[in-house]
Structures are given as structure tokens and as C-alpha cells.
C-alpha atoms as a PDB file:
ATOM      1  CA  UNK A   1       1.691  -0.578   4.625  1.00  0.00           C
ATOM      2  CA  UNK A   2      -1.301  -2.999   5.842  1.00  0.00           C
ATOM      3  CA  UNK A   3      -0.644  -3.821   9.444  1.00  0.00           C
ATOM      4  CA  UNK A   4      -1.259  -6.836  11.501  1.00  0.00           C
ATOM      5  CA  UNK A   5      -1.687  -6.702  15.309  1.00  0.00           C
ATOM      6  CA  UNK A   6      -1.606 -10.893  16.903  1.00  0.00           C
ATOM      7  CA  UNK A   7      -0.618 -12.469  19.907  1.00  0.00           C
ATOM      8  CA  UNK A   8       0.837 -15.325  21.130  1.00  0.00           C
ATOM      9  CA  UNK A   9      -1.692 -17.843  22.331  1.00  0.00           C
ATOM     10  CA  UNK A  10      -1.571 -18.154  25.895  1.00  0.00           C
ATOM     11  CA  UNK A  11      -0.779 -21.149  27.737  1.00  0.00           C
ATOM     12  CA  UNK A  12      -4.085 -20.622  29.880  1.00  0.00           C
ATOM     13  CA  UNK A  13      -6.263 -20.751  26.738  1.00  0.00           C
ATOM     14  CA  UNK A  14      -8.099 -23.903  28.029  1.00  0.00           C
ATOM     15  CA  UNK A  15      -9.586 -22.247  30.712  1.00  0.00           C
ATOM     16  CA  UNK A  16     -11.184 -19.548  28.001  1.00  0.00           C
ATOM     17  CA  UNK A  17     -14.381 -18.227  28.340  1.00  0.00           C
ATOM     18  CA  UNK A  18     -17.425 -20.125  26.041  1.00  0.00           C
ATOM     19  CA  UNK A  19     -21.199 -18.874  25.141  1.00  0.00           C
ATOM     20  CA  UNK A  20     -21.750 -20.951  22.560  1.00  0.00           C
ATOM     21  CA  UNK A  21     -20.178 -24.346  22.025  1.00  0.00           C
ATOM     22  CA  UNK A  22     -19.195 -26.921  24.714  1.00  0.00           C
ATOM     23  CA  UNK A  23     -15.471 -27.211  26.032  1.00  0.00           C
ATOM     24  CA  UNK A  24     -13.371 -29.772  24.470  1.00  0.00           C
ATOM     25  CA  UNK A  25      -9.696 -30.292  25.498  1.00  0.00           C
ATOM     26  CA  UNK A  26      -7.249 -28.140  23.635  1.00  0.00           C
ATOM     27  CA  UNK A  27      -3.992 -29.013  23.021  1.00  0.00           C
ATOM     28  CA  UNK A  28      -1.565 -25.869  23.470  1.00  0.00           C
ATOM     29  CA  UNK A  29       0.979 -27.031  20.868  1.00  0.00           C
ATOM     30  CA  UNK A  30      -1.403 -27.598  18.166  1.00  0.00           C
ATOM     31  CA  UNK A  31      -2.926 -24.442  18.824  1.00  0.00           C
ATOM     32  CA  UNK A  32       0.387 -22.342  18.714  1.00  0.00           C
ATOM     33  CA  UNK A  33       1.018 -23.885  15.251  1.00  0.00           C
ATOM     34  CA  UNK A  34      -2.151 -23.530  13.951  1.00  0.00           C
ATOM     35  CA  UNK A  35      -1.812 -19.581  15.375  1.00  0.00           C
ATOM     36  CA  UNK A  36       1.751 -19.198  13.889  1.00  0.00           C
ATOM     37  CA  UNK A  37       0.655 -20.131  10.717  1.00  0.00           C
ATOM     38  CA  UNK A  38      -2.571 -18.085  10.727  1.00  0.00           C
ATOM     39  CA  UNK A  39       0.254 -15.297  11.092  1.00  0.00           C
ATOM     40  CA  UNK A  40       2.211 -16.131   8.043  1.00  0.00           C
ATOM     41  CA  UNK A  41      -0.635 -16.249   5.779  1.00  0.00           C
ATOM     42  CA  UNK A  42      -0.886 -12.761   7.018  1.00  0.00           C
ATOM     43  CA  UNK A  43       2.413 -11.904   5.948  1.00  0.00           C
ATOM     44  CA  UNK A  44       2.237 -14.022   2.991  1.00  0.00           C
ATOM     45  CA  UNK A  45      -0.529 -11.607   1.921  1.00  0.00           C
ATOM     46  CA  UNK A  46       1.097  -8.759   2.107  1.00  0.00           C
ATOM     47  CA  UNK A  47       0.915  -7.721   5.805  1.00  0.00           C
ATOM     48  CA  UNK A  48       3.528  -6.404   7.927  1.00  0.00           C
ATOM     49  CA  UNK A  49       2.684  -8.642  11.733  1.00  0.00           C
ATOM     50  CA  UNK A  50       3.321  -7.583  15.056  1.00  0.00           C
ATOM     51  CA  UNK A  51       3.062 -10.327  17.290  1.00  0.00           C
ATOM     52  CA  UNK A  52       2.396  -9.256  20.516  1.00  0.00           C
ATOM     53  CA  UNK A  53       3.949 -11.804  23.269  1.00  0.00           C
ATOM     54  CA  UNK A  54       1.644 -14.010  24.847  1.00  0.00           C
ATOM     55  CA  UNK A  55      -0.330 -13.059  27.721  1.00  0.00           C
ATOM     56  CA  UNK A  56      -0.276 -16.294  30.555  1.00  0.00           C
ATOM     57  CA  UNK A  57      -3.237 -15.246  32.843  1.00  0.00           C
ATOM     58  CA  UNK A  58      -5.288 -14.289  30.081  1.00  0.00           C
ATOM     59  CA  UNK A  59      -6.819 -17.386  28.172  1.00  0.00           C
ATOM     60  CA  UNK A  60      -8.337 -15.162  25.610  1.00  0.00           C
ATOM     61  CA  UNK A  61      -5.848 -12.510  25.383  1.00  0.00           C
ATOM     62  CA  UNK A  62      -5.188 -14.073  21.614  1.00  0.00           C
ATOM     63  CA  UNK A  63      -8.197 -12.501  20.127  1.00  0.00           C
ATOM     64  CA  UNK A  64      -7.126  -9.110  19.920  1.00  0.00           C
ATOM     65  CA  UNK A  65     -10.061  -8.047  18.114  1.00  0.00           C
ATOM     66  CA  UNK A  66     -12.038  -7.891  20.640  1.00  0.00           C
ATOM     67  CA  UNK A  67     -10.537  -5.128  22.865  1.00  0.00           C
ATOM     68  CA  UNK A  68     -10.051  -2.590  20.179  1.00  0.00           C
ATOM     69  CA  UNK A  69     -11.361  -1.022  17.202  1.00  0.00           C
ATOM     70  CA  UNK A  70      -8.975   0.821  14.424  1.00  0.00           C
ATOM     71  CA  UNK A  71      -9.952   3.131  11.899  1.00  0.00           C
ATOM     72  CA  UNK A  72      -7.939   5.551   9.602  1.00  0.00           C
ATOM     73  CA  UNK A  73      -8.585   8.307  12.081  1.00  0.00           C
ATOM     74  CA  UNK A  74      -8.354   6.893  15.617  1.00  0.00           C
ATOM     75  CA  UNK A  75      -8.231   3.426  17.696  1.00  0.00           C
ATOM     76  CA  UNK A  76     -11.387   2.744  20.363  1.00  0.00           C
ATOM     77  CA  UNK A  77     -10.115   0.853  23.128  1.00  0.00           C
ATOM     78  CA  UNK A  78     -13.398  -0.868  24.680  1.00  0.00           C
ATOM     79  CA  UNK A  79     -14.359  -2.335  28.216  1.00  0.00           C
ATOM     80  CA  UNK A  80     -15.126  -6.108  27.376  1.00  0.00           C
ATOM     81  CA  UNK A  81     -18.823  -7.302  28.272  1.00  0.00           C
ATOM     82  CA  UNK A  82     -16.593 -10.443  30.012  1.00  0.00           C
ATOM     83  CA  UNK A  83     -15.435  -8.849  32.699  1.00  0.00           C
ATOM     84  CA  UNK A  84     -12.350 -11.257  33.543  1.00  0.00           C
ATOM     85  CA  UNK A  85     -11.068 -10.362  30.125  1.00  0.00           C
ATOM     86  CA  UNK A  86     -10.874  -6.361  30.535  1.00  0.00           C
ATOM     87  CA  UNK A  87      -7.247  -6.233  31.366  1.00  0.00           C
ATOM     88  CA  UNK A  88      -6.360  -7.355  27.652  1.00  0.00           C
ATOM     89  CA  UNK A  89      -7.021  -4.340  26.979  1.00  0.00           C
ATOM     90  CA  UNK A  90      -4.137  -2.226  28.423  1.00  0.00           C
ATOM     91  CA  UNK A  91      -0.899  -3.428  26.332  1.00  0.00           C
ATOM     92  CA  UNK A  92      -3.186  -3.915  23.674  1.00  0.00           C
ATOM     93  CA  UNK A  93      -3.697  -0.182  24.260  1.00  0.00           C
ATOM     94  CA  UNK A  94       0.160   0.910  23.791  1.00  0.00           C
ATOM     95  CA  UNK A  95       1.187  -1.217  21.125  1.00  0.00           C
ATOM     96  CA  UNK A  96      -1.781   0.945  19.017  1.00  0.00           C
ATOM     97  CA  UNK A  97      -0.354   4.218  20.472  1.00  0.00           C
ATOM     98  CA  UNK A  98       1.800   4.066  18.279  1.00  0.00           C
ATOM     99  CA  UNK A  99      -0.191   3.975  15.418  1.00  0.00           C
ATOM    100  CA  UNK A 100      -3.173   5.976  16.001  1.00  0.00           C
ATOM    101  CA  UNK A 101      -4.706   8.448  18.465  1.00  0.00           C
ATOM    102  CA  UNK A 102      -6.860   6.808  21.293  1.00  0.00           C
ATOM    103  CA  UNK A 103     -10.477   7.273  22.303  1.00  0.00           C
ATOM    104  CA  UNK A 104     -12.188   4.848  24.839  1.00  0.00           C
ATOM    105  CA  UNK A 105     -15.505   3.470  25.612  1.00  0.00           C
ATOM    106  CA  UNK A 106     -16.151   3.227  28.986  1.00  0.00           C
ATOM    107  CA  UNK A 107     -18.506   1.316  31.830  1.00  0.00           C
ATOM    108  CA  UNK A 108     -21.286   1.164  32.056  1.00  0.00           C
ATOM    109  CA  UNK A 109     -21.399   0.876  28.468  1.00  0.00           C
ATOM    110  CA  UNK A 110     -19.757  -2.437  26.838  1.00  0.00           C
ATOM    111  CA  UNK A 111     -18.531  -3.118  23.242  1.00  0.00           C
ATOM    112  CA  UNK A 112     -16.274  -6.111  22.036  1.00  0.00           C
ATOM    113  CA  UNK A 113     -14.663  -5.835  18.166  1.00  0.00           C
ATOM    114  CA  UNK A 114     -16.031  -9.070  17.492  1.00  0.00           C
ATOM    115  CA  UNK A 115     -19.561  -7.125  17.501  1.00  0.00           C
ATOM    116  CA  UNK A 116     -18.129  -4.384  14.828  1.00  0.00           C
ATOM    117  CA  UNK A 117     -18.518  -5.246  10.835  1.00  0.00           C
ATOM    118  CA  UNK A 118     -16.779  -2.484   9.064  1.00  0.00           C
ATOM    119  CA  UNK A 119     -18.035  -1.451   5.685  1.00  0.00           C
ATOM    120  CA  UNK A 120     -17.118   1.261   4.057  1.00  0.00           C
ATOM    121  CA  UNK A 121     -17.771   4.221   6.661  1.00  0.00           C
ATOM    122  CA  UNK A 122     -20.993   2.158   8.179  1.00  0.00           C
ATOM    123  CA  UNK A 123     -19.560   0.451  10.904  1.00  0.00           C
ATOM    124  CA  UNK A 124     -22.612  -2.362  12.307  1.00  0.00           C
ATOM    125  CA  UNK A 125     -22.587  -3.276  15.441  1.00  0.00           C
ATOM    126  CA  UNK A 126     -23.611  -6.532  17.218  1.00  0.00           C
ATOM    127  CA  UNK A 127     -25.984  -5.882  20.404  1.00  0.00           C
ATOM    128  CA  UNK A 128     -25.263  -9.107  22.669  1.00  0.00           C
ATOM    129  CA  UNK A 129     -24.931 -10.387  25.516  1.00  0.00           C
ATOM    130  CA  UNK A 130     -21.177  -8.676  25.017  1.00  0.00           C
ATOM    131  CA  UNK A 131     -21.628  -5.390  23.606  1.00  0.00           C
ATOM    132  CA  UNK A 132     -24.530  -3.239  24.926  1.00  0.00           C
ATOM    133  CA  UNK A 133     -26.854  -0.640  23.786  1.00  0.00           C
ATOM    134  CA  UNK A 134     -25.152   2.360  26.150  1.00  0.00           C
ATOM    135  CA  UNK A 135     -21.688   0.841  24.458  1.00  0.00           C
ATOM    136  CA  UNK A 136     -23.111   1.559  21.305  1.00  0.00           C
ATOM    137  CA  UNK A 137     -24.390   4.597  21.790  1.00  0.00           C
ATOM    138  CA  UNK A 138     -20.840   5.837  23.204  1.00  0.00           C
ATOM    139  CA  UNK A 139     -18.793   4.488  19.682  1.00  0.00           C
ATOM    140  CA  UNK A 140     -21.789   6.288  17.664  1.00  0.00           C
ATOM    141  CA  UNK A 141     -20.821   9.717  19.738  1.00  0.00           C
ATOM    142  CA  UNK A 142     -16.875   9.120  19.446  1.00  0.00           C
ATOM    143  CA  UNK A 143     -17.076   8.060  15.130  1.00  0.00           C
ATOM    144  CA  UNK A 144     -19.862  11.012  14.632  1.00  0.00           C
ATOM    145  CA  UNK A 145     -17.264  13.567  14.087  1.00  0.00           C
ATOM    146  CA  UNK A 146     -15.128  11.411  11.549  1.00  0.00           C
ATOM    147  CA  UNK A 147     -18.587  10.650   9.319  1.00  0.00           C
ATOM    148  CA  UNK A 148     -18.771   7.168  10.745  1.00  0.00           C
ATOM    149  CA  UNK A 149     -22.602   5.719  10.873  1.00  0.00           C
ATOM    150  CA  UNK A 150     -23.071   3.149  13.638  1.00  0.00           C
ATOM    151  CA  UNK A 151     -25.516   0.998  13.253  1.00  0.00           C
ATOM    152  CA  UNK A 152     -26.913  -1.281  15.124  1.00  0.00           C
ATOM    153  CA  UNK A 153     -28.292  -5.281  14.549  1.00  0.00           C
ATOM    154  CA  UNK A 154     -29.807  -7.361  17.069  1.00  0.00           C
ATOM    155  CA  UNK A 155     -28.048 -10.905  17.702  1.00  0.00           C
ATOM    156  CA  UNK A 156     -29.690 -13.674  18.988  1.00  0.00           C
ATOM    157  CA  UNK A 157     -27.796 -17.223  17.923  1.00  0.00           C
ATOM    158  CA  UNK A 158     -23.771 -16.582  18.690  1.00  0.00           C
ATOM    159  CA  UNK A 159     -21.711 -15.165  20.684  1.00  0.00           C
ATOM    160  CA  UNK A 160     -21.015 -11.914  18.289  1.00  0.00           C
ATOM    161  CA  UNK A 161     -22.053 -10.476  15.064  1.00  0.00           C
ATOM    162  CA  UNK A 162     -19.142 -11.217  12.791  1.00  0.00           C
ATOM    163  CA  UNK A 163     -19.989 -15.124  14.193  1.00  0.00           C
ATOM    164  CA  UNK A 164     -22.558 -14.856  12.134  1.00  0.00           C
ATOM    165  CA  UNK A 165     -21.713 -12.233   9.183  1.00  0.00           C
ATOM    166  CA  UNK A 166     -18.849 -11.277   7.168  1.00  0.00           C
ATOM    167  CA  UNK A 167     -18.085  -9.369   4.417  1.00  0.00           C
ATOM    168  CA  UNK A 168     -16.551 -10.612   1.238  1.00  0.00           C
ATOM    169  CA  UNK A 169     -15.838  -7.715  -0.957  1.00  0.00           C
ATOM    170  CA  UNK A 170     -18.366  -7.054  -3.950  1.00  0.00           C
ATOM    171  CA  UNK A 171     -21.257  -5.929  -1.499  1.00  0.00           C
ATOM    172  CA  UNK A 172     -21.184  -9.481  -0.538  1.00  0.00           C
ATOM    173  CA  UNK A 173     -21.943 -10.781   3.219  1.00  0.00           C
ATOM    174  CA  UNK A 174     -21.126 -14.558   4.040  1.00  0.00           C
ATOM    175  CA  UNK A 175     -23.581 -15.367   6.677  1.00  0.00           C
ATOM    176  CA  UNK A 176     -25.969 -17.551   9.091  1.00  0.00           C
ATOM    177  CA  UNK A 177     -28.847 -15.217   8.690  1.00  0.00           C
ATOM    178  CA  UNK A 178     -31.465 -17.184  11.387  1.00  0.00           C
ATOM    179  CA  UNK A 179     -28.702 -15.944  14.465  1.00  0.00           C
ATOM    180  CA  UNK A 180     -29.207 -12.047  13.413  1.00  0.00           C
ATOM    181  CA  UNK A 181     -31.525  -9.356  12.198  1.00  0.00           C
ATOM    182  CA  UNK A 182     -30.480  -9.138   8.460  1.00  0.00           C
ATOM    183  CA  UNK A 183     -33.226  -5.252   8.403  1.00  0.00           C
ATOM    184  CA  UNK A 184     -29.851  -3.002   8.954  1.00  0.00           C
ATOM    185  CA  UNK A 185     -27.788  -4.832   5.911  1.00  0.00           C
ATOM    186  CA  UNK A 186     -30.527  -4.892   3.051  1.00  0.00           C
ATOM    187  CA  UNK A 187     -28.824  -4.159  -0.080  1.00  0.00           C
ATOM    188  CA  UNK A 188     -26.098  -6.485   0.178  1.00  0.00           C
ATOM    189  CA  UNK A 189     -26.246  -9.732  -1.919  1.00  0.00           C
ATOM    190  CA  UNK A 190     -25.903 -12.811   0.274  1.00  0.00           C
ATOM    191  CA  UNK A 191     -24.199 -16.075   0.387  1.00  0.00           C
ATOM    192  CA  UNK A 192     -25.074 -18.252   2.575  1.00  0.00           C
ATOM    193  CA  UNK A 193     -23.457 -20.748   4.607  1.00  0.00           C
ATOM    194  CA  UNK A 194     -24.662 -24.160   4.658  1.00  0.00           C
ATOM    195  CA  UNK A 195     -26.969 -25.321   6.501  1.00  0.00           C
ATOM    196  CA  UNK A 196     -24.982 -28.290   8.452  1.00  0.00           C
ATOM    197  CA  UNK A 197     -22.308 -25.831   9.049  1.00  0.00           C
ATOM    198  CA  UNK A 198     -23.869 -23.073  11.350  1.00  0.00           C
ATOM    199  CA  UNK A 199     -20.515 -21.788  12.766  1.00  0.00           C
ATOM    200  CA  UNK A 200     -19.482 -20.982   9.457  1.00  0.00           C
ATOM    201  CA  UNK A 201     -20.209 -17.515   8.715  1.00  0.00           C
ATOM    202  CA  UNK A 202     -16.816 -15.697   9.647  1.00  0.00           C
ATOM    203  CA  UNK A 203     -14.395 -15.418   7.044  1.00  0.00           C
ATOM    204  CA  UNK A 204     -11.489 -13.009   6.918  1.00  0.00           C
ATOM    205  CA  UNK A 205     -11.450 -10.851   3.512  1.00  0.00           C
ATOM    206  CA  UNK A 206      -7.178  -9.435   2.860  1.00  0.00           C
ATOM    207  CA  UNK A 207      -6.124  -8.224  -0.270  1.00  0.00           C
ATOM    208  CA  UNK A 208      -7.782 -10.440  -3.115  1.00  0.00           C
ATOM    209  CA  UNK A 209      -8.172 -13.163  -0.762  1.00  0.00           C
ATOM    210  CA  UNK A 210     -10.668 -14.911   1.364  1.00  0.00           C
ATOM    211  CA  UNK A 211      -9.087 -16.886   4.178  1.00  0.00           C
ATOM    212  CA  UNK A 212     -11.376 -19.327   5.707  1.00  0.00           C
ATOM    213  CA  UNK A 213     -11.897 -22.536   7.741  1.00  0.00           C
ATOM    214  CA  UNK A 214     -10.437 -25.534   6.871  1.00  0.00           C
ATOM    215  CA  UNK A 215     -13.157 -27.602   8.411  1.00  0.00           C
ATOM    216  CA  UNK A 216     -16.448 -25.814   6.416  1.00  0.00           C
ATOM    217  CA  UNK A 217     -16.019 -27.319   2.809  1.00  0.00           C
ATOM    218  CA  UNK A 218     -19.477 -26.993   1.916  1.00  0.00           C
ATOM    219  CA  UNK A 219     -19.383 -23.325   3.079  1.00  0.00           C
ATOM    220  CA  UNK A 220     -16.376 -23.031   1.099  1.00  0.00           C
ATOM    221  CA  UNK A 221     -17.385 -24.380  -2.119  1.00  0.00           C
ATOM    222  CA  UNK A 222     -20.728 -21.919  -1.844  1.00  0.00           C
ATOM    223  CA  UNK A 223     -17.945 -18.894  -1.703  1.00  0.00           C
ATOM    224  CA  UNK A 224     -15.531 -20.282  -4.223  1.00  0.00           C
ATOM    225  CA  UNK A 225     -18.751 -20.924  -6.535  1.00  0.00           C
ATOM    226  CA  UNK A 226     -19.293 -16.931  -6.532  1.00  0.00           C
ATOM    227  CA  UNK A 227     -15.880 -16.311  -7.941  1.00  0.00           C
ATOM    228  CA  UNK A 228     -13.836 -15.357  -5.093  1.00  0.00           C
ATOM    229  CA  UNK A 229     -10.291 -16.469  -4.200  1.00  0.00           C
ATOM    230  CA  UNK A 230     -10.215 -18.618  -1.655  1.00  0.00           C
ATOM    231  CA  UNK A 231      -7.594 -20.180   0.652  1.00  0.00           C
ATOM    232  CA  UNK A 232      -8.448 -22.493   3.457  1.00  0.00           C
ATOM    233  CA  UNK A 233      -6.689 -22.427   7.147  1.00  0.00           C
ATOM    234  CA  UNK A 234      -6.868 -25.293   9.457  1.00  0.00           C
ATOM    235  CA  UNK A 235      -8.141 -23.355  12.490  1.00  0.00           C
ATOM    236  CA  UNK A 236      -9.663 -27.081  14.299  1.00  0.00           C
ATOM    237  CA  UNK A 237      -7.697 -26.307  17.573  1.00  0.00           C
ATOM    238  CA  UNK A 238      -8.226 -22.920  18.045  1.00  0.00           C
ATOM    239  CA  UNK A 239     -12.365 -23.365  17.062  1.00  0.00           C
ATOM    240  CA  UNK A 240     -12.191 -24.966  20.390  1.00  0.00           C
ATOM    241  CA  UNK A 241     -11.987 -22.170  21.963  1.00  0.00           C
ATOM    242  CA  UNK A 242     -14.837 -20.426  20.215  1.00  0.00           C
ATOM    243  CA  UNK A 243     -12.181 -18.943  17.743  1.00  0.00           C
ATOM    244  CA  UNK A 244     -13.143 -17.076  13.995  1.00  0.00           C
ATOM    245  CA  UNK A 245     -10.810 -15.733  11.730  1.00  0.00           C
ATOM    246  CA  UNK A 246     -11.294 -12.315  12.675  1.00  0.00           C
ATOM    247  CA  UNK A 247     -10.845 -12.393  15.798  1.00  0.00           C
ATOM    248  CA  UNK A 248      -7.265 -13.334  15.925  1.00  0.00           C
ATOM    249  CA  UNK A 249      -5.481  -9.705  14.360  1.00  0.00           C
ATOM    250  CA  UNK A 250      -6.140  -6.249  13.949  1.00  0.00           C
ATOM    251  CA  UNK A 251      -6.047  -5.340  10.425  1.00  0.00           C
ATOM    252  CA  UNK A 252      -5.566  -1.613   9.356  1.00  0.00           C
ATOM    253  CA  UNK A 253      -2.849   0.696   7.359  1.00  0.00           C
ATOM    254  CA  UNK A 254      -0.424   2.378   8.865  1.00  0.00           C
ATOM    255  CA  UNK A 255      -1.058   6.168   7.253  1.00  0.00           C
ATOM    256  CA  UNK A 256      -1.122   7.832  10.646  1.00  0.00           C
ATOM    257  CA  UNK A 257       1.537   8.739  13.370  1.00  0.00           C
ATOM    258  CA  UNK A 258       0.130   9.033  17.036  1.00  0.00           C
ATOM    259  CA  UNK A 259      -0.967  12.476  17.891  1.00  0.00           C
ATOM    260  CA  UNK A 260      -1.532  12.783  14.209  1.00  0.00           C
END
């Protein structure tokens, strides 16, 4: 059964950290709706969510990507490159002991799931301001025995690499390719996003579906142009707080028992 790991949006979430954009006021309510129903198009397509309860001194505890990685094999709990944020990581930690085995990245070394763009068994990783080289080098040593390939791509324009490159299905990346180094992904075909909407590039790929932005529609009629299925999520509040699609679950199926 596909599993979905969320989590309540915190009330602290205006005070979250941003790279990127400039702050705007966020209103809590509108975000929690916007959040809850981000989670039932998760269930509508097929996934089984656990919604983790919100975390009040953590403004960006909702983006539970970012602490941990989950494969088939194993989960990687990783040490934030914001340091305030590090202590999402711990019951983010035992709510995926009980899915998977547990291997951890540690300090000096820093790596945020926002920076990781699965494919296949390539897994590419962002080097930013957030995840660094000796973080990298750590997730390469821990995936080597499982035939992982780590990869990594320089990012220059956003605050991680799946801000500015998804994948689609159909050896197809959606992407802003002026904020990365597009060398490590030749052999992909491309779409993309338009030009007057930069922040576009991170779409979330389940089942048949692409789920994406509400506010990109030129973005989203280049996508729906190729042929893919595509529904559209008003995410306006939570984009405030420098929010993707991705970020907000962790996706994987639940094959394994802990220990297993």
C-alpha cells in the first residue's frame, strides 16, 4: 500500500524560515485548509495518510520532506543545513521506525530531502546552501550497498533542487533549467516551465497523476499539452512560506517491516 507521511501545519508557520522569496503575511486558517486538502487528494489517489500532529515551535515542521529520505530498503534521517529546524527530525524519526530500518547522516555533513530527486535507483542530489558536499558524500556511502547512484547537481537560483526540477514520469523533468546544472540529467526530455512563472518547476507525480499549483496556468497548460493528467491544487497560502508540492509528504510503499 502507497504511504503518505504529513503534518499538521503549525501555528508558528509565519515565523518560517525564507531564502528565496520575501515574507508576506500568512493566514493560519487558510493554510490548514489548503494543507488538509493537499492530504485528501493524497488519499483520493490512492494513498493511505498519516498525519502527523502539528508541531507548535516548529514553523516548518510541515515539510516533512525535508528531514528524511525513504527508499524500499531503509529511511535516512538527515541533519538540516537550517539549523533551528534540526529537531523536526526526531518524531519524524519514529513514526518511520515503523516502516523501515534507519540510517543517519550526520554533522558536519548536511542534506535536506528537498535536495533529493529520485529516479529510478539514481537518486540526484541538490548541493546548496542546505545540503553540502560532505552530506552528500555520507548518503552516497550509506545507498552504495543497496545499488543506489548519488549524484550530484550544482544549484544556484532556489532554495533546493526539486524547486527547480521534477520528474513527470516518461523520462520527463518539469523544470527552471537557468537555477541548476542540467550536465548530471542529460537524457531526459524536458518541459519547461514558463518563463513568467520561475517558481514553477515542482510538481508532485502519484499514480497517473500530476498534482500541481493552482496559481502556474501557463506552466500547467505546457504539462497538460504533453499528454499528462493533470490536477491543479490551490497551494497560494502555503507558497508563502516557500512551500512546493513535494515538500509537504513522504511518499513510499509500505513492503517492509522495521528490522526487516
Amino acid at each position: 500500500m502507497l504511504t503518505a507521511i504529513t503534518r499538521a501545519v503549525s501555528p508558528a508557520i509565519v515565523h518560517c524560515e525564507l531564502s528565496f522569496i520575501d515574507r508576506k503575511p500568512i493566514d493560519l486558517a487558510t493554510a490548514q485548509k489548503q494543507h488538509h486538502a493537499y492530504e485528501k487528494l493524497l488519499g483520493t489517489l490512492g494513498a493511505r495518510v498519516i498525519s502527523l500532529p502539528a508541531e507548535p515551535d516548529l514553523p516548518d515542521s510541515m515539510f516533512v520532506e525535508d528531514p528524511a529520505i525513504v527508499l524500499d530498503e531503509l529511511a535516512v534521517i538527515l541533519p538540516l543545513g537550517t539549523e533551528t529546524r534540526r529537531r523536526e527530525a526526531s518524531s519524524l524519526a519514529h513514526a518511520l521506525s515503523k516502516f523501515r530500518k534507519l540510517a543517519y547522516v550526520t554533522l558536519p555533513g548536511t542534506l535536506e530531502g528537498g535536495d533529493v530527486l529520485r529516479i529510478g535507483r539514481k537518486l540526484f542530489v541538490g548541493l546548496t546552501k542546505r545540503s553540502n558536499a560532505e552530506g552528500i558524500r555520507q548518503l552516497a556511502a550509506i545507498l552504495a550497498p543497496h545499488n543506489y547512484e548519488v549524484i550530484a547537481v550544482l544549484v544556484t537560483g532556489c532554495l533546493h533542487l526539486k524547486s527547480a526540477v521534477t520528474h513527470l514520469g516518461r523520462n520527463t523533468l518539469l523544470a527552471n533549467r537557468a537555477w541548476f546544472d542540467t550536465t548530471p540529467l542529460n537524457g531526459f526530455e524536458w518541459i519547461d516551465v514558463d518563463p513568467s512563472e520561475p517558481h514553477s518547476a515542482n510538481a508532485l507525480a502519484l499514480a497517473d497523476t500530476v498534482v500541481f499549483p493552482a496559481s502556474f496556468p501557463r506552466t500547467y497548460a505546457r504539462i497538460k499539452a504533453r499528454g499528462f493528467r493533470v490536477t491543479p491544487l490551490d497551494i497560494s497560502e502555503l507558497q508563502k512560506a516557500e512551500s512546493g508540492l513535494t515538500c509537504s509528504s513522504l511518499l513510499f510503499t509500505n513492503t517492509n517491516s522495521p528490522g526487516s
